[in-house]
PDB file of N, CA and C in Angstrom:
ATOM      1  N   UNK A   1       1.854  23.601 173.656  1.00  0.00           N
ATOM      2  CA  UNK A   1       1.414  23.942 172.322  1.00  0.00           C
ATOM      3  C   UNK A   1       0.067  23.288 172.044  1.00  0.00           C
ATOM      4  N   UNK A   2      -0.799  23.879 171.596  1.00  0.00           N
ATOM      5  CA  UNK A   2      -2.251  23.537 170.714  1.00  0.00           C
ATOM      6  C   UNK A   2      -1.386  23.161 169.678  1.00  0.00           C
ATOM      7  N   UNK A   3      -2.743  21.796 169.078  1.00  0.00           N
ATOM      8  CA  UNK A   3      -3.397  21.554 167.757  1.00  0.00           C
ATOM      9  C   UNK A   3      -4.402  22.026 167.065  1.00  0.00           C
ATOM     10  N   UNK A   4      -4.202  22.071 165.815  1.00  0.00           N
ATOM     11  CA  UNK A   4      -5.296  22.402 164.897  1.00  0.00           C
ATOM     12  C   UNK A   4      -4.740  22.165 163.472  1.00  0.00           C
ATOM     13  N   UNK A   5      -5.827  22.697 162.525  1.00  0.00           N
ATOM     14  CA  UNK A   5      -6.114  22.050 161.033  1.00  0.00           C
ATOM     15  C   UNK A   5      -5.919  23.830 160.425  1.00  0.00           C
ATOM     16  N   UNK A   6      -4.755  23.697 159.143  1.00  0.00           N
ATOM     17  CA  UNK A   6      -5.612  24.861 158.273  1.00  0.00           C
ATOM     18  C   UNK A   6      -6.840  24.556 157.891  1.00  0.00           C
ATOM     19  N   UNK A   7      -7.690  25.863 158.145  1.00  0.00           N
ATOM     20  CA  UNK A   7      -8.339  25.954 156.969  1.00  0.00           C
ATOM     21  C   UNK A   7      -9.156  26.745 156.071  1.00  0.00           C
ATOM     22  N   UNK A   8      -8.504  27.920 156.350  1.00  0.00           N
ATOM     23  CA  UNK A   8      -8.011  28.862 154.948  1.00  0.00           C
ATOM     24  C   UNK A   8      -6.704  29.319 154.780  1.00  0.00           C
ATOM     25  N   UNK A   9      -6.375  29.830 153.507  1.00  0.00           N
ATOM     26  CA  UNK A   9      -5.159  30.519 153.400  1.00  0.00           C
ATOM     27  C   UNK A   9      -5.381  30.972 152.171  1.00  0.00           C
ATOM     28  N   UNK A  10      -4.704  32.425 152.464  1.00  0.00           N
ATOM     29  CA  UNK A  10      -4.926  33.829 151.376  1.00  0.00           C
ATOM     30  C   UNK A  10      -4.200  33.697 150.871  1.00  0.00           C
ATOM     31  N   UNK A  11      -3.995  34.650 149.465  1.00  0.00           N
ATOM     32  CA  UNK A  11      -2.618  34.653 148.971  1.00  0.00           C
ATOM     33  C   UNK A  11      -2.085  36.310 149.576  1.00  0.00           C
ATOM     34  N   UNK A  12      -2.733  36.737 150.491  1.00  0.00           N
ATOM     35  CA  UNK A  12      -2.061  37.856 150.746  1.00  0.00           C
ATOM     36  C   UNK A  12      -1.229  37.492 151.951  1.00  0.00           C
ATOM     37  N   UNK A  13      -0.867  36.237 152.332  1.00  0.00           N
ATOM     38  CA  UNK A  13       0.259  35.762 153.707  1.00  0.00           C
ATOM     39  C   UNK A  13      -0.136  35.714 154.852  1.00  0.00           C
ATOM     40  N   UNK A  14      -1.803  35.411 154.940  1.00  0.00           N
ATOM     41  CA  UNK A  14      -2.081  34.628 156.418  1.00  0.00           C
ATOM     42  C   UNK A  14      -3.440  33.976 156.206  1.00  0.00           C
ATOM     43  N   UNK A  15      -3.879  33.374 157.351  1.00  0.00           N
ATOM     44  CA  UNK A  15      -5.159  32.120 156.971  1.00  0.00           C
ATOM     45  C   UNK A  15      -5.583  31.994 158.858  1.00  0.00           C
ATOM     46  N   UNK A  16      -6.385  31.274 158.513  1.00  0.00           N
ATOM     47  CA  UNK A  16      -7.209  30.687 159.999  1.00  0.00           C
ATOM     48  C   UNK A  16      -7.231  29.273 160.281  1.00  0.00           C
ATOM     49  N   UNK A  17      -6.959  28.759 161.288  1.00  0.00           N
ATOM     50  CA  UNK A  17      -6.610  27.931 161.737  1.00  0.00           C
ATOM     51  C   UNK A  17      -7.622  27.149 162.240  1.00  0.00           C
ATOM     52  N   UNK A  18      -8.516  26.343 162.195  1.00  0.00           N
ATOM     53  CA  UNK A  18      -9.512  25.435 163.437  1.00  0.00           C
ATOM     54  C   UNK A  18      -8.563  24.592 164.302  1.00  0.00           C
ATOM     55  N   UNK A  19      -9.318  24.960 165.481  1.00  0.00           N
ATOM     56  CA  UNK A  19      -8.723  23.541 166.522  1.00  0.00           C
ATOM     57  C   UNK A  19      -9.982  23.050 167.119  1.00  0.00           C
ATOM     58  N   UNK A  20      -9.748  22.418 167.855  1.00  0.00           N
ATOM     59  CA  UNK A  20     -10.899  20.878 167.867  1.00  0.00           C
ATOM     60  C   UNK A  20     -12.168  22.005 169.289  1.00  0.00           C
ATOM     61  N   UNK A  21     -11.956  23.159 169.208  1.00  0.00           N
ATOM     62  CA  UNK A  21     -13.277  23.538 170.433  1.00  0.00           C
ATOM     63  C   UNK A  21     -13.987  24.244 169.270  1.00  0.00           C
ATOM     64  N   UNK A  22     -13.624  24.333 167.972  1.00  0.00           N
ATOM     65  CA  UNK A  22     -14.227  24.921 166.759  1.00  0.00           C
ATOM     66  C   UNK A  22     -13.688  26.386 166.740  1.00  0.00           C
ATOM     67  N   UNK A  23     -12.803  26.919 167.559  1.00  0.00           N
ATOM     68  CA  UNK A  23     -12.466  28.476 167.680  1.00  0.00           C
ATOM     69  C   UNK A  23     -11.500  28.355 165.862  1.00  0.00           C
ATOM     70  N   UNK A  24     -11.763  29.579 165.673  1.00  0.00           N
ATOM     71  CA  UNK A  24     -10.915  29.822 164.239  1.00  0.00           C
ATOM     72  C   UNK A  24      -9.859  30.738 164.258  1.00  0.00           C
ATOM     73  N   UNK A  25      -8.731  30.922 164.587  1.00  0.00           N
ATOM     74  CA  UNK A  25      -7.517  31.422 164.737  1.00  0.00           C
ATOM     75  C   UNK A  25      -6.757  31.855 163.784  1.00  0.00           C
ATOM     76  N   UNK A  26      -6.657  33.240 163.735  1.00  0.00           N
ATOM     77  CA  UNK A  26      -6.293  34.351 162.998  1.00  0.00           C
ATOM     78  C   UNK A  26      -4.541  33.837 162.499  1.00  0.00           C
ATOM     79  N   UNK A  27      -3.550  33.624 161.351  1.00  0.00           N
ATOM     80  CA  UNK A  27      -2.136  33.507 161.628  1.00  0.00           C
ATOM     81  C   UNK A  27      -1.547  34.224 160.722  1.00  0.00           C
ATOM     82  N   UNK A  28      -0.442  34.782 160.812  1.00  0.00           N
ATOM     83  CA  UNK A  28       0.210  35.538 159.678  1.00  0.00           C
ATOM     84  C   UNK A  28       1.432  34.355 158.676  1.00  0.00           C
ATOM     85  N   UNK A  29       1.780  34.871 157.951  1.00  0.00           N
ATOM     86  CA  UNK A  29       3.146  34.677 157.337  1.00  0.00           C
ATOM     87  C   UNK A  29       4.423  34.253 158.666  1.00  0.00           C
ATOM     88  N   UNK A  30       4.139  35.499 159.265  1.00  0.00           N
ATOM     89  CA  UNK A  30       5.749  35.786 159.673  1.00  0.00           C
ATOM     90  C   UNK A  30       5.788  35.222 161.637  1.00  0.00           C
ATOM     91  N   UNK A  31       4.558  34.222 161.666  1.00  0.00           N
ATOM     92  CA  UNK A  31       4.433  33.683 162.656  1.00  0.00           C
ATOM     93  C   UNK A  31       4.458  32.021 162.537  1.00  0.00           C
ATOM     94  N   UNK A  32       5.306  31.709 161.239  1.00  0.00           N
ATOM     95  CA  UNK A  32       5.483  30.476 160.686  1.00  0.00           C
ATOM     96  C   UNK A  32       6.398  29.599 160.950  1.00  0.00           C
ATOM     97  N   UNK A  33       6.789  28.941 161.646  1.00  0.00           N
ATOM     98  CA  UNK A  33       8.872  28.693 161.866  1.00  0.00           C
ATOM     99  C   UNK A  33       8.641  27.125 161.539  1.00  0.00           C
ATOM    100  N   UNK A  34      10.124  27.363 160.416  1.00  0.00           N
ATOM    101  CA  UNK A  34      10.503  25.898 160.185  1.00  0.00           C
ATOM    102  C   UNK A  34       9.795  25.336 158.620  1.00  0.00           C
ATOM    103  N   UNK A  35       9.090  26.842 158.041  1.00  0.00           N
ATOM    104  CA  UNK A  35       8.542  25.907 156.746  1.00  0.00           C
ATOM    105  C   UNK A  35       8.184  27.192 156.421  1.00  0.00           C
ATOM    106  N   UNK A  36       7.755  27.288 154.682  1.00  0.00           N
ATOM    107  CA  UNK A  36       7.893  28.647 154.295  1.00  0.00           C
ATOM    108  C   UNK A  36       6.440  29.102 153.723  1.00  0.00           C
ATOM    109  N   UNK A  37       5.728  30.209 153.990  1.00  0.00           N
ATOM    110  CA  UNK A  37       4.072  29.742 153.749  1.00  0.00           C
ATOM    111  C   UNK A  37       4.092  28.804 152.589  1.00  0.00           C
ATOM    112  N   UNK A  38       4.668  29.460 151.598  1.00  0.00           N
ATOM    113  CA  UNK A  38       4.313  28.460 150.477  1.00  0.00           C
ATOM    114  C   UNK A  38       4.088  27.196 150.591  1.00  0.00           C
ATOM    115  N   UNK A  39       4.849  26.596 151.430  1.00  0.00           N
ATOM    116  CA  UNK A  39       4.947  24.924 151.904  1.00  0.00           C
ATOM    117  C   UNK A  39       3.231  24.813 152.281  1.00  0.00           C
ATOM    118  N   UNK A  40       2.448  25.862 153.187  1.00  0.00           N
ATOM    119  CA  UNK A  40       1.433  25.164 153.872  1.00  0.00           C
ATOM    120  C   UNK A  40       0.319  24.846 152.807  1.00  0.00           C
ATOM    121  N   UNK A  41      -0.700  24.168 153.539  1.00  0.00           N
ATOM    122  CA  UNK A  41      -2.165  23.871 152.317  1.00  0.00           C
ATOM    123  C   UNK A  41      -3.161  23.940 153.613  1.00  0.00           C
ATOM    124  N   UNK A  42      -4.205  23.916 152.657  1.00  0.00           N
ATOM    125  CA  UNK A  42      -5.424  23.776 153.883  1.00  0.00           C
ATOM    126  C   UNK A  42      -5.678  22.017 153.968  1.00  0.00           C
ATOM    127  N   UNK A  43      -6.048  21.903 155.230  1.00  0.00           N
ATOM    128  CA  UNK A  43      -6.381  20.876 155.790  1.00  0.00           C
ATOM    129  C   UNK A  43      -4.897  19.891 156.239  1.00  0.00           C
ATOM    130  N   UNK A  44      -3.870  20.660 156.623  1.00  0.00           N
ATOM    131  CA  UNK A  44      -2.733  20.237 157.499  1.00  0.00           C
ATOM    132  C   UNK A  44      -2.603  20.490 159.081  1.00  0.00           C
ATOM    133  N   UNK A  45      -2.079  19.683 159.378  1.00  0.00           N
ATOM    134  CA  UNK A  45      -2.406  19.611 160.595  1.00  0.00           C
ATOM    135  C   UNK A  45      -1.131  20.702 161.448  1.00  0.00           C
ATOM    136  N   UNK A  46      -0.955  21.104 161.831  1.00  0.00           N
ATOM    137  CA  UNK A  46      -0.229  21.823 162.905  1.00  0.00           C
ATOM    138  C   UNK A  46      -0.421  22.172 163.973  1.00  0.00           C
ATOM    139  N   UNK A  47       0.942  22.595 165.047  1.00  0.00           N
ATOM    140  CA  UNK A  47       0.735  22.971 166.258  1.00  0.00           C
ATOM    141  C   UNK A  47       1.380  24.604 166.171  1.00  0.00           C
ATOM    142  N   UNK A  48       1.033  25.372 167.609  1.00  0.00           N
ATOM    143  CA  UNK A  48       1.047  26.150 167.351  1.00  0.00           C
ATOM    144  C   UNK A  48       0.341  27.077 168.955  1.00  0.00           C
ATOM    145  N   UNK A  49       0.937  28.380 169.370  1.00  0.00           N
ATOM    146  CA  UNK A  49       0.274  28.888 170.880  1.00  0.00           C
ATOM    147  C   UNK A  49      -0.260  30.246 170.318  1.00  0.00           C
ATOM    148  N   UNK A  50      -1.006  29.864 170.980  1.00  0.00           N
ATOM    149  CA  UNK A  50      -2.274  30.740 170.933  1.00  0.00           C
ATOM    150  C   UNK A  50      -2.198  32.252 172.174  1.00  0.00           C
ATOM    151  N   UNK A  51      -2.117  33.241 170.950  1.00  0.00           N
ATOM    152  CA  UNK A  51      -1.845  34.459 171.673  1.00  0.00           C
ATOM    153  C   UNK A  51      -3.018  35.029 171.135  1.00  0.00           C
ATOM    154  N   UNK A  52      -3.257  36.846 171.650  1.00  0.00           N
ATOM    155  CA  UNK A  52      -4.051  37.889 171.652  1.00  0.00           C
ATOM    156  C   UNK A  52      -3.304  38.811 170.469  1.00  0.00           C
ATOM    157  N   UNK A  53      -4.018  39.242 169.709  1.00  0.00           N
ATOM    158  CA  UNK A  53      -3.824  40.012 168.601  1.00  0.00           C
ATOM    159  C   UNK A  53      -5.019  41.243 168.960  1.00  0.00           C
ATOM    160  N   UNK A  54      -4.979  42.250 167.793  1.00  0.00           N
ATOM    161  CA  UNK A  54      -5.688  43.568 168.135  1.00  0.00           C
ATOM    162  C   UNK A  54      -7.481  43.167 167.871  1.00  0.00           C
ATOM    163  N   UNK A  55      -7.492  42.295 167.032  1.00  0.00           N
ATOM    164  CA  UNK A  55      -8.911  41.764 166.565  1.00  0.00           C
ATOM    165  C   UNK A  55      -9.024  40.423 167.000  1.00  0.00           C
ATOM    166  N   UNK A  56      -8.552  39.876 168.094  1.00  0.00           N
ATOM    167  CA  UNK A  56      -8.767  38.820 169.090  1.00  0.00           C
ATOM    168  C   UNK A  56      -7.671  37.560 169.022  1.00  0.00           C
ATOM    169  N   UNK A  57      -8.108  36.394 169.415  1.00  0.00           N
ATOM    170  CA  UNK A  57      -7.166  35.129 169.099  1.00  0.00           C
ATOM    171  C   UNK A  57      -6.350  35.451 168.327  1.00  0.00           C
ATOM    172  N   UNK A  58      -5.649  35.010 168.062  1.00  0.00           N
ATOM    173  CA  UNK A  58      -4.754  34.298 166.936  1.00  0.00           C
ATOM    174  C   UNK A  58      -3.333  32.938 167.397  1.00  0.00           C
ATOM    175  N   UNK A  59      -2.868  32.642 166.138  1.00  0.00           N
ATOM    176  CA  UNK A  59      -1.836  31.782 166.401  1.00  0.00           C
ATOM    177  C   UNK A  59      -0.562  32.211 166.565  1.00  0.00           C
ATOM    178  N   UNK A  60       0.428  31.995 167.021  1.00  0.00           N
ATOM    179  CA  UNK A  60       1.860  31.817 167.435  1.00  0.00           C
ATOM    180  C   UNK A  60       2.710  31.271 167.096  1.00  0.00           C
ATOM    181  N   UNK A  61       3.732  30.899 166.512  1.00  0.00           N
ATOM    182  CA  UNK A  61       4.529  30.273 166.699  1.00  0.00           C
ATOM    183  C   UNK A  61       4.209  28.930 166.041  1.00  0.00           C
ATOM    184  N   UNK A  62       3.500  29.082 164.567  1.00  0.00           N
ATOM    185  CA  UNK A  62       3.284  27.721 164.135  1.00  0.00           C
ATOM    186  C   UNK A  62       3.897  26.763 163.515  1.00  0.00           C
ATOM    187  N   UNK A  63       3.595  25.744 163.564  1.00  0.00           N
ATOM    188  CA  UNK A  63       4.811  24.740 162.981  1.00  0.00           C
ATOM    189  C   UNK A  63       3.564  23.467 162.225  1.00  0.00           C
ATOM    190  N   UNK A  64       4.290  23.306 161.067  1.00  0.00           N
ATOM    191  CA  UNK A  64       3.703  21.698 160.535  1.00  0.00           C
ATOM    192  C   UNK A  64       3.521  20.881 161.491  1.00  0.00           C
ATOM    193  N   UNK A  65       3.075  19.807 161.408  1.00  0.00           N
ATOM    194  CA  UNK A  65       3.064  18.415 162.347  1.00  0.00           C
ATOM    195  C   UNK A  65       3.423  17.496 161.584  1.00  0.00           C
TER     196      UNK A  65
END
């Protein structure tokens, strides 16, 4: 699993992620486990794998830290 930082989040149920090579990672709602979007904020730290979506990167399988 990667690390990284929110840091955005929509209110339409997904946001982008930084991790430390500066890439910005696309995440949805429903790729969240273990906490409910509402729970997240920007500038939390989480982990999370990094898959291919139709418009490039994105996150996987994310979790708080």
């Amino acid at each position: 699993m990667s690390e990284g930082t929110i840091k955005r989040l929509t209110d339409k149920g997904f946001g982008f992620i930084s991790n430390s090579s500066g890439t910005d990672l696309f995440f949805h709602m429903s790729s969240v486990e273990g906490a409910r979007f509402e729970d997240l904020r920007e500038g939390q730290a989480v982990s999370y794998n990094e898959g291919r979506g139709p418009k490039g990167p994105r996150a996987e399988n994310v979790r708080l830290r």
